[in-house]
C-alpha atoms as a PDB file:
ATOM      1  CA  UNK A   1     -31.775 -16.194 -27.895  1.00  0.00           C
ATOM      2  CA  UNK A   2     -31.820 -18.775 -25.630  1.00  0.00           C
ATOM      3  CA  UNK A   3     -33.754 -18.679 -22.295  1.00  0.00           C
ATOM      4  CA  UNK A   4     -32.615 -15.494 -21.585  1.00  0.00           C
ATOM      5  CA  UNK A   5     -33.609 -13.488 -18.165  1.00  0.00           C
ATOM      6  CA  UNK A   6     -35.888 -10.404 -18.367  1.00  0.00           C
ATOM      7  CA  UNK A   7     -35.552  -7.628 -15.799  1.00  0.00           C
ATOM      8  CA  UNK A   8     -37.483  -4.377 -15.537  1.00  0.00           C
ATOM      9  CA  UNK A   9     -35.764  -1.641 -14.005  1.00  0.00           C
ATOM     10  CA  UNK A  10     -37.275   0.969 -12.071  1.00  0.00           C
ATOM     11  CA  UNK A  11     -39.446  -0.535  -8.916  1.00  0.00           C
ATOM     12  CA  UNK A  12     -37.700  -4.340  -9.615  1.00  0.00           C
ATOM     13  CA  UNK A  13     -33.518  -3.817  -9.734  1.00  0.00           C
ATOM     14  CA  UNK A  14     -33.040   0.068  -9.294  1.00  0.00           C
ATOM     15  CA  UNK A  15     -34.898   1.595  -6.169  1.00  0.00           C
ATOM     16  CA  UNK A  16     -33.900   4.761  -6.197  1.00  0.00           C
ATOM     17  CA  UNK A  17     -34.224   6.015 -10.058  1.00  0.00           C
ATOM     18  CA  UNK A  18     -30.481   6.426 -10.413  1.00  0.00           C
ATOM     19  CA  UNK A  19     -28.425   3.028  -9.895  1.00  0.00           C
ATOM     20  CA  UNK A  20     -28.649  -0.347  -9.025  1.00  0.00           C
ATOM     21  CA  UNK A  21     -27.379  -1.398  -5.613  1.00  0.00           C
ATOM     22  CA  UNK A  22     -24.126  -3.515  -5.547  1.00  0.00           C
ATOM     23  CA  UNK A  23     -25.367  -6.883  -4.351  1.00  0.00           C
ATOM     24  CA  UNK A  24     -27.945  -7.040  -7.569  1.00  0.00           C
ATOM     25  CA  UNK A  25     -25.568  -5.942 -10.014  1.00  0.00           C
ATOM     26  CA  UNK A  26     -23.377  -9.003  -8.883  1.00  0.00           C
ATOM     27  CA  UNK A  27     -25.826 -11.100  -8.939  1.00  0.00           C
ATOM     28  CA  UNK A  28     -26.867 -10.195 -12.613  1.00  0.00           C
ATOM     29  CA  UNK A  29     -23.226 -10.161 -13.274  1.00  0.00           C
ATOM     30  CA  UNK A  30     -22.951 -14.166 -11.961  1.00  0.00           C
ATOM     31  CA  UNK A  31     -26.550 -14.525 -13.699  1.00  0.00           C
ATOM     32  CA  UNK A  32     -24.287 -13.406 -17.572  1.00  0.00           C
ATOM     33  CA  UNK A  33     -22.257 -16.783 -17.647  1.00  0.00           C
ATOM     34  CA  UNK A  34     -25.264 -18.490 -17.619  1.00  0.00           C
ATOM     35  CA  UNK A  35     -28.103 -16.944 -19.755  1.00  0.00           C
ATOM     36  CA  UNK A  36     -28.536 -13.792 -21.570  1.00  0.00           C
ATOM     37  CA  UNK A  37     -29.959 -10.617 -19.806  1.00  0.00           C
ATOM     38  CA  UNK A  38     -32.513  -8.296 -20.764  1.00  0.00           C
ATOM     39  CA  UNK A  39     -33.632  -5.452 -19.176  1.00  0.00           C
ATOM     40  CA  UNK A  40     -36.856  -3.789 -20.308  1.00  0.00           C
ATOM     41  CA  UNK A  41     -38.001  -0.444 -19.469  1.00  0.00           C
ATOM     42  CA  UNK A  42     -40.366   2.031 -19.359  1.00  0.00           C
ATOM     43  CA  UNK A  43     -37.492   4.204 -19.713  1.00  0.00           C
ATOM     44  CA  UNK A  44     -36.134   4.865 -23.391  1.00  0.00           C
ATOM     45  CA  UNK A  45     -32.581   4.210 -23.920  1.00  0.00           C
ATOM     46  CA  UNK A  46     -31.160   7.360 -23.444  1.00  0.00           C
ATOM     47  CA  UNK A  47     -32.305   7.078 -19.694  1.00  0.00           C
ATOM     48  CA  UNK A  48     -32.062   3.591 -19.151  1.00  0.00           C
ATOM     49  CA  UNK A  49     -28.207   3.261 -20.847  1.00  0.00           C
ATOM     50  CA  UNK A  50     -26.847   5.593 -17.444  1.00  0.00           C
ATOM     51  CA  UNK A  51     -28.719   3.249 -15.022  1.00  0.00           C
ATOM     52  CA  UNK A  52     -27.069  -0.261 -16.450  1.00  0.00           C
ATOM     53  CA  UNK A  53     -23.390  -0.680 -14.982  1.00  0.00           C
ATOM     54  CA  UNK A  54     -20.981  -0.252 -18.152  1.00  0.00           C
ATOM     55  CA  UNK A  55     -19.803  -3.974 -17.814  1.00  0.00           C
ATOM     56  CA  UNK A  56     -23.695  -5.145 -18.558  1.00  0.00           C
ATOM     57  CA  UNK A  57     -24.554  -2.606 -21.052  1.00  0.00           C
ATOM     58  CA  UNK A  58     -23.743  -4.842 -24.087  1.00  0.00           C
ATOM     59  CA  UNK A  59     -26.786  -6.879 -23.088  1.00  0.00           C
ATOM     60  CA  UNK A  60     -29.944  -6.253 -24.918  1.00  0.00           C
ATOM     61  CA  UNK A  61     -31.799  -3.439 -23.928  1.00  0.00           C
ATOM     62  CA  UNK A  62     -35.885  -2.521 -24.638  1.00  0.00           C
ATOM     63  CA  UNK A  63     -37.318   1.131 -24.139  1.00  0.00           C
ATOM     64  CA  UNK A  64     -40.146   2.732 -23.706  1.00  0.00           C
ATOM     65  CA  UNK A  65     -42.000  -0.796 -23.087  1.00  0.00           C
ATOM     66  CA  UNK A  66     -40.874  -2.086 -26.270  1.00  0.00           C
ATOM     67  CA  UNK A  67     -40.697   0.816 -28.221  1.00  0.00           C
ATOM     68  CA  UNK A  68     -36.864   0.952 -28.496  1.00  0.00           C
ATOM     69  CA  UNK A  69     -34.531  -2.150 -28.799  1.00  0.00           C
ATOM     70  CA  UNK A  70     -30.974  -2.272 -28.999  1.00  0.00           C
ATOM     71  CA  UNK A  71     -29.690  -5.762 -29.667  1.00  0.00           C
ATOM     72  CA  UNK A  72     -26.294  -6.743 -30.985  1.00  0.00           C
ATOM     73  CA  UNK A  73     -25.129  -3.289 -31.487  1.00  0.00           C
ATOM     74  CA  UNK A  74     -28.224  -2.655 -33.524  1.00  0.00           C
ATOM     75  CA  UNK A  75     -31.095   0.299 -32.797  1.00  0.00           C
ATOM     76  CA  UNK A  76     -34.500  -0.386 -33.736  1.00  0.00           C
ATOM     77  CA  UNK A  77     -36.581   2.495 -32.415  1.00  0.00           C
ATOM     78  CA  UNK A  78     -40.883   2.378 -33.415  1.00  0.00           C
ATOM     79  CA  UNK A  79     -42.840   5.604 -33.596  1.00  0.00           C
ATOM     80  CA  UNK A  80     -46.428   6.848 -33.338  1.00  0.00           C
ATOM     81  CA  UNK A  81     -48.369   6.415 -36.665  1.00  0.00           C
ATOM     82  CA  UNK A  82     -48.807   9.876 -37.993  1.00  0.00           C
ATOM     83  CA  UNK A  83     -52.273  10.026 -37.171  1.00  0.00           C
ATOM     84  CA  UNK A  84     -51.924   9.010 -34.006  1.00  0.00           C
ATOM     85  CA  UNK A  85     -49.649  11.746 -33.199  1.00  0.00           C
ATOM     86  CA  UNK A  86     -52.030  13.838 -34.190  1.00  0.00           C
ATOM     87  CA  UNK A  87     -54.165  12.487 -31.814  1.00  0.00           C
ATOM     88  CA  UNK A  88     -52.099  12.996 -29.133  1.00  0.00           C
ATOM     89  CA  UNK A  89     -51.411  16.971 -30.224  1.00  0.00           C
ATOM     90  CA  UNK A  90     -54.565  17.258 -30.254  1.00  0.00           C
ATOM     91  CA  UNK A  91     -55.366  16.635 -26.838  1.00  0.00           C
ATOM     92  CA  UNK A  92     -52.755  18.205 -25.368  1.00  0.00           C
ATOM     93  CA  UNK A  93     -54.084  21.368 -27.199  1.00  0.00           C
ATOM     94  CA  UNK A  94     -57.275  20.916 -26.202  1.00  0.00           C
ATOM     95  CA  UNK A  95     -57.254  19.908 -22.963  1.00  0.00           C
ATOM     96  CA  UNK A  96     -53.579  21.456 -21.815  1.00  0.00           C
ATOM     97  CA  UNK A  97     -52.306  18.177 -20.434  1.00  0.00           C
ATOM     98  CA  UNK A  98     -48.663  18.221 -19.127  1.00  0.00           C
ATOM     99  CA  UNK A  99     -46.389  15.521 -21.061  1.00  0.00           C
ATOM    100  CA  UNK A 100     -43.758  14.201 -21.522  1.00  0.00           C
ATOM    101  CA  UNK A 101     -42.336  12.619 -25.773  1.00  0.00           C
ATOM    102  CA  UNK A 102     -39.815  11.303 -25.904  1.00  0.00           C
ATOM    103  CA  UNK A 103     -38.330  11.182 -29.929  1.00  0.00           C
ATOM    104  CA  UNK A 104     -36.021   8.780 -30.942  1.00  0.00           C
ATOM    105  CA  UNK A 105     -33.755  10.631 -28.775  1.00  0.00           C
ATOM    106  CA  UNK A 106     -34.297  14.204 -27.895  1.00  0.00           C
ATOM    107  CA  UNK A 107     -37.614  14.907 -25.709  1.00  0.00           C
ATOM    108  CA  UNK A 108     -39.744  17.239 -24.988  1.00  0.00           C
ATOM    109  CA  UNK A 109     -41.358  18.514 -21.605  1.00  0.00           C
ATOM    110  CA  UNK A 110     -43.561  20.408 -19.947  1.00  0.00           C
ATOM    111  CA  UNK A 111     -44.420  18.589 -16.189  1.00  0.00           C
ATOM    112  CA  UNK A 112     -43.407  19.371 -12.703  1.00  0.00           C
ATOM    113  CA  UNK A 113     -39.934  19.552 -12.599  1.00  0.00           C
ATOM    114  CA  UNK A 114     -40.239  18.161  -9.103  1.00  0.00           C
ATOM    115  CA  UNK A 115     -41.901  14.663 -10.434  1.00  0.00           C
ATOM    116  CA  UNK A 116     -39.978  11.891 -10.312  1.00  0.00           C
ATOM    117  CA  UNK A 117     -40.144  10.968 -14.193  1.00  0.00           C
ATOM    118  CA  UNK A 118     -38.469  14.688 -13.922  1.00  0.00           C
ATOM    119  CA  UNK A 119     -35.288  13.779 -11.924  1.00  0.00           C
ATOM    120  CA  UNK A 120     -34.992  10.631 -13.848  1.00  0.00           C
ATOM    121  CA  UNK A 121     -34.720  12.258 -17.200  1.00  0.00           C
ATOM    122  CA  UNK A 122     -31.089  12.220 -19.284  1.00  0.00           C
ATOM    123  CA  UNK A 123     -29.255  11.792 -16.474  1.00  0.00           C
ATOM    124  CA  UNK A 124     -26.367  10.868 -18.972  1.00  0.00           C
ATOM    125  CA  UNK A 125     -26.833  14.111 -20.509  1.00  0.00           C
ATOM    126  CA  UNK A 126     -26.731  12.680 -23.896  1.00  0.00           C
ATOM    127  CA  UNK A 127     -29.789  14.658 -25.390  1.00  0.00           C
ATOM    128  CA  UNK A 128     -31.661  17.689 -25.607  1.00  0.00           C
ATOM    129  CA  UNK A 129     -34.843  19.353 -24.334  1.00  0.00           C
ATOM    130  CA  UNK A 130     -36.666  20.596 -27.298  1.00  0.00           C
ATOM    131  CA  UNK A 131     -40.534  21.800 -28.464  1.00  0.00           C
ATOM    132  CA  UNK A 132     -42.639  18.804 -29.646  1.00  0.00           C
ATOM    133  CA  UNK A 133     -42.561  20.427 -33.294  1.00  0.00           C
ATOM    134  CA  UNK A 134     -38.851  19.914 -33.386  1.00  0.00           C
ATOM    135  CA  UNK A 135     -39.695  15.874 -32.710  1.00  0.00           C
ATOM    136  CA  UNK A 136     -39.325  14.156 -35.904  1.00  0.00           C
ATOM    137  CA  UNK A 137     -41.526  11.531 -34.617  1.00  0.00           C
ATOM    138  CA  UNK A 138     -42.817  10.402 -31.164  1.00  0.00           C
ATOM    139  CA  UNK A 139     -42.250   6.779 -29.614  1.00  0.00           C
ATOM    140  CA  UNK A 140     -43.361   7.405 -26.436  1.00  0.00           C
ATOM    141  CA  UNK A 141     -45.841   9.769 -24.455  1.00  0.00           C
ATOM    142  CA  UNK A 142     -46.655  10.458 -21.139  1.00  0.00           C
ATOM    143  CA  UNK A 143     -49.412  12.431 -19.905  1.00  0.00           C
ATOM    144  CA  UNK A 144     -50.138  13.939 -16.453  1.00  0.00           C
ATOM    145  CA  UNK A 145     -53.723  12.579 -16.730  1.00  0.00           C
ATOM    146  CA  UNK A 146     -56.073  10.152 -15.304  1.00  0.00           C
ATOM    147  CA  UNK A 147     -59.122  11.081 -17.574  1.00  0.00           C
ATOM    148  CA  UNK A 148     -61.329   8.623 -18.283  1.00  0.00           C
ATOM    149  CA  UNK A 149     -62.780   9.946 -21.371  1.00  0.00           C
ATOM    150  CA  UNK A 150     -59.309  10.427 -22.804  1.00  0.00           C
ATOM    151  CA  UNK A 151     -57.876   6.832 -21.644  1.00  0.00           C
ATOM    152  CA  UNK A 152     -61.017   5.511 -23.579  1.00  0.00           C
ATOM    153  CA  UNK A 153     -60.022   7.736 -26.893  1.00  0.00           C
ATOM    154  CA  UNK A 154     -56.434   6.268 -26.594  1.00  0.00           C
ATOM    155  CA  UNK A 155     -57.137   2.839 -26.415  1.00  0.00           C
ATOM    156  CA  UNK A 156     -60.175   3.209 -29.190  1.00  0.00           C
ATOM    157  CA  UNK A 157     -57.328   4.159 -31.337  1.00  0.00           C
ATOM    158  CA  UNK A 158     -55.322   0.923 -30.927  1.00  0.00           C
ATOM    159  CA  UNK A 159     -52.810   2.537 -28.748  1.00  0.00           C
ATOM    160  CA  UNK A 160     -51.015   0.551 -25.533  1.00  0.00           C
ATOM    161  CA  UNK A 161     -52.025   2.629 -22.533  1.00  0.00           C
ATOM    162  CA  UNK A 162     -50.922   2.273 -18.787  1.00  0.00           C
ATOM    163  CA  UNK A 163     -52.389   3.865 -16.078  1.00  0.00           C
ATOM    164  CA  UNK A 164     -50.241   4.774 -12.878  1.00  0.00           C
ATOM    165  CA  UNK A 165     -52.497   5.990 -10.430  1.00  0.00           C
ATOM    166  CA  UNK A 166     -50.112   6.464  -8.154  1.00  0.00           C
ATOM    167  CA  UNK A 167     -48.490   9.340  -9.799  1.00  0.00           C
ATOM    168  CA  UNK A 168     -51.355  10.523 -11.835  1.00  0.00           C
ATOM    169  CA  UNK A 169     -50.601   9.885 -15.093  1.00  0.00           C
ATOM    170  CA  UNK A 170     -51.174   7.446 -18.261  1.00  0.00           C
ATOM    171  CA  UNK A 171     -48.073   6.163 -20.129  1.00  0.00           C
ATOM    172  CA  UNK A 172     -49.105   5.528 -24.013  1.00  0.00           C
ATOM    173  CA  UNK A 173     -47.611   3.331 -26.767  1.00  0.00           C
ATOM    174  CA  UNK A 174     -47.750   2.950 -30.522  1.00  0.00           C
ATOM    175  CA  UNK A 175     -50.452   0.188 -31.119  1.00  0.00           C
ATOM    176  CA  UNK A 176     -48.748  -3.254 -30.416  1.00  0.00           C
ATOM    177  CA  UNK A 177     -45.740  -1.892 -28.804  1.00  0.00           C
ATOM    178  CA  UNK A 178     -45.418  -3.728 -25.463  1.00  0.00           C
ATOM    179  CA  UNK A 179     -42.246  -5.377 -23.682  1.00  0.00           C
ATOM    180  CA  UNK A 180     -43.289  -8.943 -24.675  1.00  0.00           C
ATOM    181  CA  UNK A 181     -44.063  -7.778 -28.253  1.00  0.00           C
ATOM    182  CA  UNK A 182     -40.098  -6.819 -28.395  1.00  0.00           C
ATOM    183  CA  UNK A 183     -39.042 -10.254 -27.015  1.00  0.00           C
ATOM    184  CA  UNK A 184     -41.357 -11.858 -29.807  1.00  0.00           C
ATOM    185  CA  UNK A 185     -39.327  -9.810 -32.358  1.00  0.00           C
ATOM    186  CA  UNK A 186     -36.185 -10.589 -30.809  1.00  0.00           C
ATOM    187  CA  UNK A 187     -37.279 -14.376 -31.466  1.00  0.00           C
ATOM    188  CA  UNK A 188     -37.778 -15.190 -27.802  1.00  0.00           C
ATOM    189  CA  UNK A 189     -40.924 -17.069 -27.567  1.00  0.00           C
ATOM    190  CA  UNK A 190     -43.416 -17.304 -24.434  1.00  0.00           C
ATOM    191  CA  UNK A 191     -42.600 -20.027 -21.775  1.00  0.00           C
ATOM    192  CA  UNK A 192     -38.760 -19.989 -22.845  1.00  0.00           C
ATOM    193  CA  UNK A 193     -37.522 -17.109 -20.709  1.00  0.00           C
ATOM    194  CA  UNK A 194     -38.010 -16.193 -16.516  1.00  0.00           C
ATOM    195  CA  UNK A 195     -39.177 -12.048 -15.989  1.00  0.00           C
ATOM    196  CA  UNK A 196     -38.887 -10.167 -13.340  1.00  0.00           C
ATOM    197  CA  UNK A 197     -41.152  -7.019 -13.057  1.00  0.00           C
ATOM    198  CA  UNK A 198     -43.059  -4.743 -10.580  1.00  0.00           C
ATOM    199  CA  UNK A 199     -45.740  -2.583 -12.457  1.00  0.00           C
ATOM    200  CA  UNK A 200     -48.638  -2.801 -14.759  1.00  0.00           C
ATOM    201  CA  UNK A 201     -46.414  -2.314 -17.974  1.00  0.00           C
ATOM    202  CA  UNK A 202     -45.346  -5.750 -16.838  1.00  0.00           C
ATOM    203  CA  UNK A 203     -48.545  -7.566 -17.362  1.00  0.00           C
ATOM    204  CA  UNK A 204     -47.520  -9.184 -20.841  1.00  0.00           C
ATOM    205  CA  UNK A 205     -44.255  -9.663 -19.893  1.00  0.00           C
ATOM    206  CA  UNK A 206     -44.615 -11.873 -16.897  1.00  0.00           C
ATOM    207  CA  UNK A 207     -47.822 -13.440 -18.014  1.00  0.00           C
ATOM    208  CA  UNK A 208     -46.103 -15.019 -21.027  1.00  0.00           C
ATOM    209  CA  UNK A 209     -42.861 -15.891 -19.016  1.00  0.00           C
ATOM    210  CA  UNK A 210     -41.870 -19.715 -17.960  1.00  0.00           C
ATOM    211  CA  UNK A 211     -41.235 -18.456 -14.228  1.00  0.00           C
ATOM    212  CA  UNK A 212     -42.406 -15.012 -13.896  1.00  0.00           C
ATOM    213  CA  UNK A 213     -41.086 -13.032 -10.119  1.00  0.00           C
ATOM    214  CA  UNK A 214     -42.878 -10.091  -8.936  1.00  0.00           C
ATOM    215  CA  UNK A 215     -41.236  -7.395  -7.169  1.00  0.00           C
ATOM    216  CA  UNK A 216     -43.803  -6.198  -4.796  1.00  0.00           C
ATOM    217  CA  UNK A 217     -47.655  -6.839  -4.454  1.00  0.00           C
ATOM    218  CA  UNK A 218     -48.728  -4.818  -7.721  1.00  0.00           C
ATOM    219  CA  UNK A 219     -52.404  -5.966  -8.037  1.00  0.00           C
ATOM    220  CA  UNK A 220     -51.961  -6.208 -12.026  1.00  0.00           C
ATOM    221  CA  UNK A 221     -49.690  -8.620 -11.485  1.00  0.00           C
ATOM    222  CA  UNK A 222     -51.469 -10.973  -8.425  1.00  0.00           C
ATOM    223  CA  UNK A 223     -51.344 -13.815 -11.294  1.00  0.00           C
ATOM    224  CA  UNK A 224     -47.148 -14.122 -11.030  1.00  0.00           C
ATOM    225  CA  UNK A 225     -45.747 -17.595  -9.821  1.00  0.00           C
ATOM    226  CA  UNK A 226     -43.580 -15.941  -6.935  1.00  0.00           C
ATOM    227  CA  UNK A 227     -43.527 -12.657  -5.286  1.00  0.00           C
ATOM    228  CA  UNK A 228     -39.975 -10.926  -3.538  1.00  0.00           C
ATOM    229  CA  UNK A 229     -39.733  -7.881  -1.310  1.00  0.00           C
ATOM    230  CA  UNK A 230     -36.797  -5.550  -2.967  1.00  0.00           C
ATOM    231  CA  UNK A 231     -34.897  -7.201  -0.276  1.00  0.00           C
ATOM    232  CA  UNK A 232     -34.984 -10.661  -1.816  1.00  0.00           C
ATOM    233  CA  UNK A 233     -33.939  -9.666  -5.246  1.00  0.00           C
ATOM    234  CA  UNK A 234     -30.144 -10.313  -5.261  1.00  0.00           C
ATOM    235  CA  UNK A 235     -30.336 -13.775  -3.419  1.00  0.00           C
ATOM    236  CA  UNK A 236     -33.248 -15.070  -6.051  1.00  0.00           C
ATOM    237  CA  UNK A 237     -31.312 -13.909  -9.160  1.00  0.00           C
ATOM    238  CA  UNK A 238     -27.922 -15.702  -7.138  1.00  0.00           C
ATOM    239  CA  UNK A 239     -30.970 -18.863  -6.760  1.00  0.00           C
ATOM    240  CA  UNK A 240     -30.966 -18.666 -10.277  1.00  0.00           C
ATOM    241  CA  UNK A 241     -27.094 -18.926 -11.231  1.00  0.00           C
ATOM    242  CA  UNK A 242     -26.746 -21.860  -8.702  1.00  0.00           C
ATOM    243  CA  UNK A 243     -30.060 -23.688 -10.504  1.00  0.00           C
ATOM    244  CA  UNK A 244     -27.384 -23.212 -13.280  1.00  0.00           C
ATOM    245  CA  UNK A 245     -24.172 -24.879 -12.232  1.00  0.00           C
END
């Protein structure tokens, strides 16, 4: 894939968890004749397919920072070692953390229903709401934690953990699951692509990119070449077209 352009979603080209505003989504669509697009999420497919306007959705997508991938019409979806789920059961047995697991598609839930991550879930109504015994596997967790001890456990274990303070929670991925790690297996190499990103789960992603724009002031991310106010984000994807032509 050739110097394709990366975009997380939430926080860099959606604002409001439900759809991206007209000016960026013509400004990606200019963006298409030039280079491929890829938009990587923390969201798994099922919620990020209902955010992407229909015209773009036969761009690659990545889920659950890199643990879902749909390229070319094909699914690759990576779950939680078996003993790492374990893990995770175990904790939220023993210490009664809320969560959200998501499956390969289905999920299961126990949060606020207030919480954002709440409102944001299958908006498409494409799956369903199930018991974490009914998950065949797990490729992504989220748990309404900011322990210390437990952050420590996860990462021990190998496993890719984010910490939102902000919202109080930890977002956790199979070991080596990150959104660079699905560019690499998409063949996309580091310095050949431009990201765009706004969070923590972004670190990789922009740190390997040739130009790497953050959205924001995240302090994860003080290392990125530029930095854009949400404001700014049509006109320097429209910079990019015309850098094009």
């Amino acid at each position: 894939m050739e110097n394709p352009a990366v975009f997380d979603v939430d926080g860099t080209i959606c604002f409001d968890g439900r759809r991206i505003s007209e000016d960026i989504v013509e400004a990606l669509r200019g963006l298409r004749r030039f280079r491929p697009l890829i938009f990587a999420s923390a969201r798994p497919l099922r919620d990020l397919v209902p955010v992407i306007p229909k015209d773009l959705q036969d761009q690659t997508l990545i889920g659950g920072n890199g643990a879902f991938v749909r390229h070319a019409g094909q699914v690759e979806v990576v779950g939680f070692r078996v003993g790492d789920r374990r893990m995770l059961d175990e904790l939220i047995d023993a210490r009664g953390y809320a969560y959200l697991l998501d499956g390969p598609w289905n999920y299961a839930y126990t949060g606020d229903a207030d919480h954002r991550i709440f409102r944001q879930l299958d908006a498409g109504r494409l799956a369903s709401r199930v018991e974490r015994s009914r998950l065949e596997s797990y490729s992504k967790a989220v748990l309404f934690t900011e322990n210390a001890q437990t952050i420590s456990r996860l990462r021990r274990a190998g496993l890719t953990v984010t910490h939102h303070p902000e919202e109080g929670l930890i977002d956790v991925a199979p070991s080596g699951i990150s959104k660079y790690g699905a560019l690499r297996a998409l063949h996309v190499s580091a310095r050949s692509y431009t990201a765009f990103g706004n969070d923590a789960n972004d670190v990789d992603l922009l740190r390997n990119a040739g130009q790497s724009y953050c959205v924001g002031d995240h302090p994860s991310l003080s290392f990125a070449e530029y930095f854009l106010p949400p404001g700014d984000v049509a006109r320097t994807i429209r910079g990019l077209t015309r850098a094009r032509v």
